[in-house]
C-alpha atoms as a PDB file:
ATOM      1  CA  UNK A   1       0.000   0.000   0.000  1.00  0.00           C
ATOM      2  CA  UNK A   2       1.218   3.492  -1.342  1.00  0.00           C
ATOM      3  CA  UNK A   3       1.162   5.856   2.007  1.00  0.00           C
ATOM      4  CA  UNK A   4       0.478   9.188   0.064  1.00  0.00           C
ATOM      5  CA  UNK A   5      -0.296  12.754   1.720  1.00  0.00           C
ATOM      6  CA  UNK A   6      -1.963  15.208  -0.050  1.00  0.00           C
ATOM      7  CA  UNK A   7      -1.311  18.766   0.710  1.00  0.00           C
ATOM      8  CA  UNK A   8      -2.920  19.193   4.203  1.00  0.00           C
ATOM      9  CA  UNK A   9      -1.110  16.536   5.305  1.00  0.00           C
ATOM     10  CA  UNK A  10      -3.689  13.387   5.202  1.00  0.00           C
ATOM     11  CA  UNK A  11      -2.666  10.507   3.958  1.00  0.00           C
ATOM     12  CA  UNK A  12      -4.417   9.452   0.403  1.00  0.00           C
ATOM     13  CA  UNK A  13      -5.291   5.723   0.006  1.00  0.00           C
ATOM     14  CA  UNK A  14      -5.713   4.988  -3.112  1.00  0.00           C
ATOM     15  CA  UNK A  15      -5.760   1.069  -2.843  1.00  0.00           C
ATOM     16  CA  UNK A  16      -8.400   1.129  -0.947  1.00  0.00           C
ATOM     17  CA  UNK A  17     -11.216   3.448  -2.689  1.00  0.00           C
ATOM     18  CA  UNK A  18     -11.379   1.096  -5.322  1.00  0.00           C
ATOM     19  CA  UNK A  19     -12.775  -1.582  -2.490  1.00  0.00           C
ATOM     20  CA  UNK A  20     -14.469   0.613  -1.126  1.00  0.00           C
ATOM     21  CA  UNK A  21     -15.956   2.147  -4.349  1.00  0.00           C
ATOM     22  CA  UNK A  22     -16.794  -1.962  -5.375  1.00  0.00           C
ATOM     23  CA  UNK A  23     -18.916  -2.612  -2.033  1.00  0.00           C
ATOM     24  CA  UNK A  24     -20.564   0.776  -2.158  1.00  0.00           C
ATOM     25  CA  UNK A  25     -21.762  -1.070  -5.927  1.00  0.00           C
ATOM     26  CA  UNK A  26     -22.453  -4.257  -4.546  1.00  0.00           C
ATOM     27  CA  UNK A  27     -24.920  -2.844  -1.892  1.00  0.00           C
ATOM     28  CA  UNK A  28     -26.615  -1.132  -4.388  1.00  0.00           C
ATOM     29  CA  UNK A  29     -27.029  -4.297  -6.266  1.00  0.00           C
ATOM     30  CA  UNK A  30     -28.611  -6.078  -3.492  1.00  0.00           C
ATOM     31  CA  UNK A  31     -30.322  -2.912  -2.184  1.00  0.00           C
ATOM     32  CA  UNK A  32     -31.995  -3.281  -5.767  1.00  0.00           C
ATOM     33  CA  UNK A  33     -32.378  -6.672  -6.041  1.00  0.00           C
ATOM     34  CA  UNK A  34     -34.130  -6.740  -2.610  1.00  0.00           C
ATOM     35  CA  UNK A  35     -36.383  -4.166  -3.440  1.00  0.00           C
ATOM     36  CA  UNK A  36     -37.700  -5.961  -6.812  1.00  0.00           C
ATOM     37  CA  UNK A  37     -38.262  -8.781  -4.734  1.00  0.00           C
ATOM     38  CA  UNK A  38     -40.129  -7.054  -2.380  1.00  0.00           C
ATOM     39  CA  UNK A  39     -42.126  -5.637  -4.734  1.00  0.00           C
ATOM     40  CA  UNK A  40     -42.704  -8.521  -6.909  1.00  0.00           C
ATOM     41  CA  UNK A  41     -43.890 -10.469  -3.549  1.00  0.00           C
ATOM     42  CA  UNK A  42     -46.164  -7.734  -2.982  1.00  0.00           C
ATOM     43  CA  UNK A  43     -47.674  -7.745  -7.328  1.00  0.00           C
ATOM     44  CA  UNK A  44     -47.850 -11.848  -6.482  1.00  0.00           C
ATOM     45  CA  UNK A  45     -49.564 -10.923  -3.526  1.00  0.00           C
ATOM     46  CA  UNK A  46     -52.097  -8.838  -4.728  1.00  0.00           C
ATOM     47  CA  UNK A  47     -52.793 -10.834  -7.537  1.00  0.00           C
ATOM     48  CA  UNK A  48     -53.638 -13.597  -5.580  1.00  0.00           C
ATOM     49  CA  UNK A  49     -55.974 -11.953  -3.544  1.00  0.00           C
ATOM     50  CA  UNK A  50     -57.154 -10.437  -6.538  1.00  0.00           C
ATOM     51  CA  UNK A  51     -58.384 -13.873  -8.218  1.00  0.00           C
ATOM     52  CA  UNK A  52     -62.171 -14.242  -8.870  1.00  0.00           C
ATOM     53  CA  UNK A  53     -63.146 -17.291  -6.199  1.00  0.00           C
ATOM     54  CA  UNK A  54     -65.149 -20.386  -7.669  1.00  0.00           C
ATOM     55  CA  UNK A  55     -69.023 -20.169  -7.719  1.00  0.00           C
ATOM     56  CA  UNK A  56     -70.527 -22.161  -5.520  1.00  0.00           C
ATOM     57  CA  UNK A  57     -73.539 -24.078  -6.714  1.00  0.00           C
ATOM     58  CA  UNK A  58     -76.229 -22.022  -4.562  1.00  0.00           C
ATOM     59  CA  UNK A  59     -74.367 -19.157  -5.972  1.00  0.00           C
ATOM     60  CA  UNK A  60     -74.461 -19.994  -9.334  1.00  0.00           C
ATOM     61  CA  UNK A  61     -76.747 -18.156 -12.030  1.00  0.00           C
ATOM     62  CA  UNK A  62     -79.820 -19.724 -13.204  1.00  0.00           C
ATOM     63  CA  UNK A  63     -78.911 -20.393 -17.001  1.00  0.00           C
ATOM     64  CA  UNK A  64     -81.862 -19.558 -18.849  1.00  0.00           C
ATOM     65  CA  UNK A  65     -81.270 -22.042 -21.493  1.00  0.00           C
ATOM     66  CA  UNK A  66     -81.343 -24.666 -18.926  1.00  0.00           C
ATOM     67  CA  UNK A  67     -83.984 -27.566 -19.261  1.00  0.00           C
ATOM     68  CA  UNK A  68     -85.633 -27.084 -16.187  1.00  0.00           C
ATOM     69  CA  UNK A  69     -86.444 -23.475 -17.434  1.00  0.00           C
ATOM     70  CA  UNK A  70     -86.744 -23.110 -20.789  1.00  0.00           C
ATOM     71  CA  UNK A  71     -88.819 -26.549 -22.097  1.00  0.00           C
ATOM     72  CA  UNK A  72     -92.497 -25.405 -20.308  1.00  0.00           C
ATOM     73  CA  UNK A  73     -94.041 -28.548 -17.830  1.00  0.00           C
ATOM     74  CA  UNK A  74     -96.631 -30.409 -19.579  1.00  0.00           C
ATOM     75  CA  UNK A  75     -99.599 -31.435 -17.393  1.00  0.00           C
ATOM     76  CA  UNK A  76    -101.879 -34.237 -17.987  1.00  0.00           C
ATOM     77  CA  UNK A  77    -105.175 -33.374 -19.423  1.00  0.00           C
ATOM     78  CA  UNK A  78    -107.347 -34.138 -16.843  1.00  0.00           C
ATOM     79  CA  UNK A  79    -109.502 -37.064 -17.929  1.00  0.00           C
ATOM     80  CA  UNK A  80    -113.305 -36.250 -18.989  1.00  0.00           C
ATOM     81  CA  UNK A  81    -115.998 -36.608 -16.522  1.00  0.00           C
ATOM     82  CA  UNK A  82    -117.793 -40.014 -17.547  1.00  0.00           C
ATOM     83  CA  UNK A  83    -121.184 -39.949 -18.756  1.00  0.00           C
ATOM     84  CA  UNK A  84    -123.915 -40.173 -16.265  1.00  0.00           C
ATOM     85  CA  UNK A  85    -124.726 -44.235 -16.205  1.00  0.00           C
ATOM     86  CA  UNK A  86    -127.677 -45.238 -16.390  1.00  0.00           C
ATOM     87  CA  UNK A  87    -130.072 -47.249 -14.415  1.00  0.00           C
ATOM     88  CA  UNK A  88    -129.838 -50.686 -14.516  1.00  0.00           C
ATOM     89  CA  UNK A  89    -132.532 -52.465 -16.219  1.00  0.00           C
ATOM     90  CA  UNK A  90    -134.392 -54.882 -14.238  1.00  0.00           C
ATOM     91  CA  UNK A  91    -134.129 -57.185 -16.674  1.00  0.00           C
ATOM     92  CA  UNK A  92    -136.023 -60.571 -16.667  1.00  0.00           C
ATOM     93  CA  UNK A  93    -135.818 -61.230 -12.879  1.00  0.00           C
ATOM     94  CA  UNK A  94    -137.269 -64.763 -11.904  1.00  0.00           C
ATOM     95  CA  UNK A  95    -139.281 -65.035 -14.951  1.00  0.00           C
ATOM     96  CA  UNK A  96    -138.656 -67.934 -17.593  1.00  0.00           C
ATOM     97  CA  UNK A  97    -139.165 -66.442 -21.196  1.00  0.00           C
ATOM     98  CA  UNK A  98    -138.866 -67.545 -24.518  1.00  0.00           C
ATOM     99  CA  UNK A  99    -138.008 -65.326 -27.703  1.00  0.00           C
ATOM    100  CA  UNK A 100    -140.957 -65.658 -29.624  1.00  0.00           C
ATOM    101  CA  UNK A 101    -144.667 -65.822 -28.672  1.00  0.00           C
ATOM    102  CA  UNK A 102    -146.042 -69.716 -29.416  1.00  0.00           C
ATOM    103  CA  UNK A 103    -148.632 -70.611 -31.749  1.00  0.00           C
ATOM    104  CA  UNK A 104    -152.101 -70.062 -30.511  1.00  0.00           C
ATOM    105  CA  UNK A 105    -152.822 -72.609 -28.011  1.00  0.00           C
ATOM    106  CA  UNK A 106    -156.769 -72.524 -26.696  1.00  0.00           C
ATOM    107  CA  UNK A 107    -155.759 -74.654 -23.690  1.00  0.00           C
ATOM    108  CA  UNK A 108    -157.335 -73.120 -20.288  1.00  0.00           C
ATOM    109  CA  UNK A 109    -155.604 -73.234 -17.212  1.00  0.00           C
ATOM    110  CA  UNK A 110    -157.461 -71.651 -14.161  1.00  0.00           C
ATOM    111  CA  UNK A 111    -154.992 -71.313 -10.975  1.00  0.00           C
ATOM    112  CA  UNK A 112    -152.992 -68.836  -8.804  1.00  0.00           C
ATOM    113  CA  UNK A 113    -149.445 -67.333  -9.458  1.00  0.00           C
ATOM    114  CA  UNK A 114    -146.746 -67.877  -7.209  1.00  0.00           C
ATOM    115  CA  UNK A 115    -144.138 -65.430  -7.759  1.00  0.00           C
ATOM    116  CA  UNK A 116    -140.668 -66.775  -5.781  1.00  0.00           C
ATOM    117  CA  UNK A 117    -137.002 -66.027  -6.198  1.00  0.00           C
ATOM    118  CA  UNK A 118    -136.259 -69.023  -8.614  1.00  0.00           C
ATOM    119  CA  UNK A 119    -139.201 -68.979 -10.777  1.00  0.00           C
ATOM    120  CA  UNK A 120    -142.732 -68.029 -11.421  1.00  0.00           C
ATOM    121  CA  UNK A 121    -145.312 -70.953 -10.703  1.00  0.00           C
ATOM    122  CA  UNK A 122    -148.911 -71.185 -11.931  1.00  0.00           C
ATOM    123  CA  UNK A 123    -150.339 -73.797  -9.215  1.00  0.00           C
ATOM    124  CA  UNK A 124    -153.799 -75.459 -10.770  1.00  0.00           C
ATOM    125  CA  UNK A 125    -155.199 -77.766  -8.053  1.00  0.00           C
ATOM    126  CA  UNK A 126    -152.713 -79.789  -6.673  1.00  0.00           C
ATOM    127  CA  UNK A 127    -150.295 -79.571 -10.084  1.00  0.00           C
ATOM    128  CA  UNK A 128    -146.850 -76.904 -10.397  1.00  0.00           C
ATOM    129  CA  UNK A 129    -146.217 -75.398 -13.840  1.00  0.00           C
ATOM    130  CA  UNK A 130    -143.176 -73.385 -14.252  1.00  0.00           C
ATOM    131  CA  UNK A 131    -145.121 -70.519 -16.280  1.00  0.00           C
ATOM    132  CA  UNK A 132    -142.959 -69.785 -19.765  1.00  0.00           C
ATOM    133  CA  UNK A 133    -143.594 -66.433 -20.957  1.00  0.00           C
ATOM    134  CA  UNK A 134    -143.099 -64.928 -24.206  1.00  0.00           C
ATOM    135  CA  UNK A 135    -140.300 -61.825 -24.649  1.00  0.00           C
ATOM    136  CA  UNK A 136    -141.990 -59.120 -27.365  1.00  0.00           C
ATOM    137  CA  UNK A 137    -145.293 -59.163 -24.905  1.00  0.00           C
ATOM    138  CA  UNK A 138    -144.056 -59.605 -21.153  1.00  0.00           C
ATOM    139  CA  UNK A 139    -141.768 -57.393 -18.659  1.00  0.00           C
ATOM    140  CA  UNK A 140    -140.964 -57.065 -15.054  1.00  0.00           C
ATOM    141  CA  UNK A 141    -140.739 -54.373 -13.223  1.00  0.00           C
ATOM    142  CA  UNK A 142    -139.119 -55.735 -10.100  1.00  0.00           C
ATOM    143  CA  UNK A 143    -142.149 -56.970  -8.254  1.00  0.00           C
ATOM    144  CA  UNK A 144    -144.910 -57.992 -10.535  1.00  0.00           C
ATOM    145  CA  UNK A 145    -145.213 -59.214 -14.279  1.00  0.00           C
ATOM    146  CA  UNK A 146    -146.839 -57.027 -17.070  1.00  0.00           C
ATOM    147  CA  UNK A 147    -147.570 -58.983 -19.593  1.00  0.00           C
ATOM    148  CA  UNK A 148    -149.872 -57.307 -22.855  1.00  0.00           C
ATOM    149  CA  UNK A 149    -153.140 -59.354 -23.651  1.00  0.00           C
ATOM    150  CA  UNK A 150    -154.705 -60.572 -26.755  1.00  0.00           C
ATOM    151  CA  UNK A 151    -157.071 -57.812 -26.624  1.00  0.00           C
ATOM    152  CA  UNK A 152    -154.047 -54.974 -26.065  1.00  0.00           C
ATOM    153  CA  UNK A 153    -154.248 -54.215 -22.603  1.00  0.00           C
ATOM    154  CA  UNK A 154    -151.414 -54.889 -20.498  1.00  0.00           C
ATOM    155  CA  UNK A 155    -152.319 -55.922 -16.920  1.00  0.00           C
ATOM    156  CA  UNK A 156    -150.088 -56.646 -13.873  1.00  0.00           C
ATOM    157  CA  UNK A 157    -149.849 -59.819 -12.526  1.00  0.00           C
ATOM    158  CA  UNK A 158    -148.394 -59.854  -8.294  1.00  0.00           C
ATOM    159  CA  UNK A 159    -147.784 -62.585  -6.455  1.00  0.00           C
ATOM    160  CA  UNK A 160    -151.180 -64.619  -5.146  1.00  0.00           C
ATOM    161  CA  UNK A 161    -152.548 -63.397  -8.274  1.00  0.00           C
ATOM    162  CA  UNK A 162    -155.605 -65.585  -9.646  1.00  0.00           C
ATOM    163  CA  UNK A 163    -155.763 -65.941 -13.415  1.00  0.00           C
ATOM    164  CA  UNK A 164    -157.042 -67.570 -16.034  1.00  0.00           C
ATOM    165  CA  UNK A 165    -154.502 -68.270 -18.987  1.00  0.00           C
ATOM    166  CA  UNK A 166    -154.743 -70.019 -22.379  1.00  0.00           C
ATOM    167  CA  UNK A 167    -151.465 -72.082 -23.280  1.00  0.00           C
ATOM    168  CA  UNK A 168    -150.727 -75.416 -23.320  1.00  0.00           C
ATOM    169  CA  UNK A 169    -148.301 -77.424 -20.997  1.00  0.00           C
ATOM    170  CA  UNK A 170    -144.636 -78.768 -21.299  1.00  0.00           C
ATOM    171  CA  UNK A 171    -143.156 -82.266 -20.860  1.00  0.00           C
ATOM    172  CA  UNK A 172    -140.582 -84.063 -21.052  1.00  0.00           C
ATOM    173  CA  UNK A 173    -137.301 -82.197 -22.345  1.00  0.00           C
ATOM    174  CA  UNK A 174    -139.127 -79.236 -22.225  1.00  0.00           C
ATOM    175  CA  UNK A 175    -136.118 -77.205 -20.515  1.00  0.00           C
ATOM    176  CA  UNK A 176    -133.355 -78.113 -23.176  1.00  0.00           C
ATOM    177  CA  UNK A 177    -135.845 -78.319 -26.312  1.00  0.00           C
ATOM    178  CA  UNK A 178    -136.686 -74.107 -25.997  1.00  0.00           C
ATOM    179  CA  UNK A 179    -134.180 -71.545 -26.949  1.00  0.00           C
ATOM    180  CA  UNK A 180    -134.251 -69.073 -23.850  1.00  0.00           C
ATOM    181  CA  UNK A 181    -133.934 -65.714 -23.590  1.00  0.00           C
ATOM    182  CA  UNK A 182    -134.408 -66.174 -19.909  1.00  0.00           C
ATOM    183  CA  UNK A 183    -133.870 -69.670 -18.790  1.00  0.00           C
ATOM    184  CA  UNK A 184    -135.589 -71.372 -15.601  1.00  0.00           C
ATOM    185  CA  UNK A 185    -133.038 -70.979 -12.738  1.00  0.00           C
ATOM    186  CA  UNK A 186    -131.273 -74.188 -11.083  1.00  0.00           C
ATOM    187  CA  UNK A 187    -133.764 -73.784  -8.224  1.00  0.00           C
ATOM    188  CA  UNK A 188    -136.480 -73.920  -9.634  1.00  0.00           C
ATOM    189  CA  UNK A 189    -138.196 -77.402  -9.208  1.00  0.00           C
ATOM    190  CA  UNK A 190    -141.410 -77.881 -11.113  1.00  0.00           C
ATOM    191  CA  UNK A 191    -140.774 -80.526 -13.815  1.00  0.00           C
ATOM    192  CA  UNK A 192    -143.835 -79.187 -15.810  1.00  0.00           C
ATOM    193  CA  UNK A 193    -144.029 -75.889 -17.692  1.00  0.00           C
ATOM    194  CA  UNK A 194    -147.057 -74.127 -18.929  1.00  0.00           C
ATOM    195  CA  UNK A 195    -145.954 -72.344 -22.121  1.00  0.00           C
ATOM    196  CA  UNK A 196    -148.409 -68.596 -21.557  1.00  0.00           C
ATOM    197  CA  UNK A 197    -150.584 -67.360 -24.728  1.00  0.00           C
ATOM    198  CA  UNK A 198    -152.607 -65.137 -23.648  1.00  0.00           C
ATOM    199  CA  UNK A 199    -153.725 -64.002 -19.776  1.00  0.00           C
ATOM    200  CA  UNK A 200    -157.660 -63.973 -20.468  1.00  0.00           C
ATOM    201  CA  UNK A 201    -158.645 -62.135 -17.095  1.00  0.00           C
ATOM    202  CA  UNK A 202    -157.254 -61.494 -13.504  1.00  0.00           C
ATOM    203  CA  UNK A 203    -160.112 -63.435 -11.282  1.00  0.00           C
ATOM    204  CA  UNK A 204    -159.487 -61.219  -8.225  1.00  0.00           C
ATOM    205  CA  UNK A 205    -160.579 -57.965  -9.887  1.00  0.00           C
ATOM    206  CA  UNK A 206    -163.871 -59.711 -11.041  1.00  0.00           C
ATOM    207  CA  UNK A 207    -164.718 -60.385  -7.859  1.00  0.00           C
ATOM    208  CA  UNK A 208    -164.198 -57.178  -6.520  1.00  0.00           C
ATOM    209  CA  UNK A 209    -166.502 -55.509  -9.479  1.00  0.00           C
ATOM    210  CA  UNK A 210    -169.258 -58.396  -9.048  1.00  0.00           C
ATOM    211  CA  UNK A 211    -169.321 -57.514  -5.326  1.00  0.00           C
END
């Protein structure tokens, strides 16, 4: 090292300004250095905190293209209101009838109707007829049998009913040989049948108008 005064006396060191000149450079540097990555921490920082977050699902916006809101509910048609029924027919109850009205038969059979669950009974003395009516002239009307005369009056027939009908009987086979529109039910037991023509006159209601 040079020991060199200048002209008040101090000594001059020149060997060492240039070290000290390099450190005073070199704490610059990191001076900078430290500064940028200061800053730079900070920018990453902010950035960060910055960022949009991810939508949650309740937060998410209703997309309007969406199934749910764009294709409109279909409802069910509500079914139409069915017709009003209508009554039930009565229908043939216990009577046993035949499609078509016989031939004219002047056989006279004088008794009393017995009207029962099974089957309608003309008894004549001591002698059952299961009492075979004929569709196109006879209908029941849930208690008694109207049945239209010869002479075009219809007249009601009830149970205990006296009459006096033209017909003739049935033997034998009589139940399989007929084509029924109302066949004799299983319970009822007469083996004869009295095939019904006509119903001349109801017996009680002379009686009552000869006093």
């Amino acid at each position: 090292m040079l020991d060199r005064r200048d002209h008040t006396g101090h000594h001059l060191l020149q060997d060492s300004l240039p070290a000290r000149k390099g450190m005073s450079h070199m704490s610059e540097n990191r001076l900078r250095l430290a500064v940028a990555f200061l800053v730079a921490t900070i920018v990453a920082a902010c950035t960060l905190g910055q960022a949009d977050p991810s939508p949650s699902a309740s937060s998410a916006p209703t997309d309007p293209l969406s199934t749910e809101s764009s294709v409109p509910q279909t409802v069910a048609p509500s079914p139409p209101p069915s017709p009003t029924s209508s009554p039930t027919p009565v229908g043939w109850g216990p009577l046993a009838v035949e499609p078509r009205a016989a031939d004219q038969m002047e056989i006279l059979a004088t008794g009393r109707v017995e009207i029962g669950n099974d089957c309608v009974v003309l008894n004549v003395e001591d002698l059952k007829y299961v009492m075979v009516w004929p569709a196109e002239y006879t209908a029941w009307n849930g208690s008694s049998i109207l049945f239209s005369t010869d002479a075009g009056e219809t007249v009601a027939i009830a149970d205990g009913q006296e009459v006096e009908a033209t017909g003739g009987p049935l033997d034998g086979d009589w139940r399989e040989r007929i084509d029924w529109a109302n066949a004799p039910a299983e319970g009822c037991l007469p083996t004869r049948g009295w095939r019904v023509y006509d119903v001349a006159r109801q017996r009680r209601e002379s009686k009552a108008r000869g006093g």
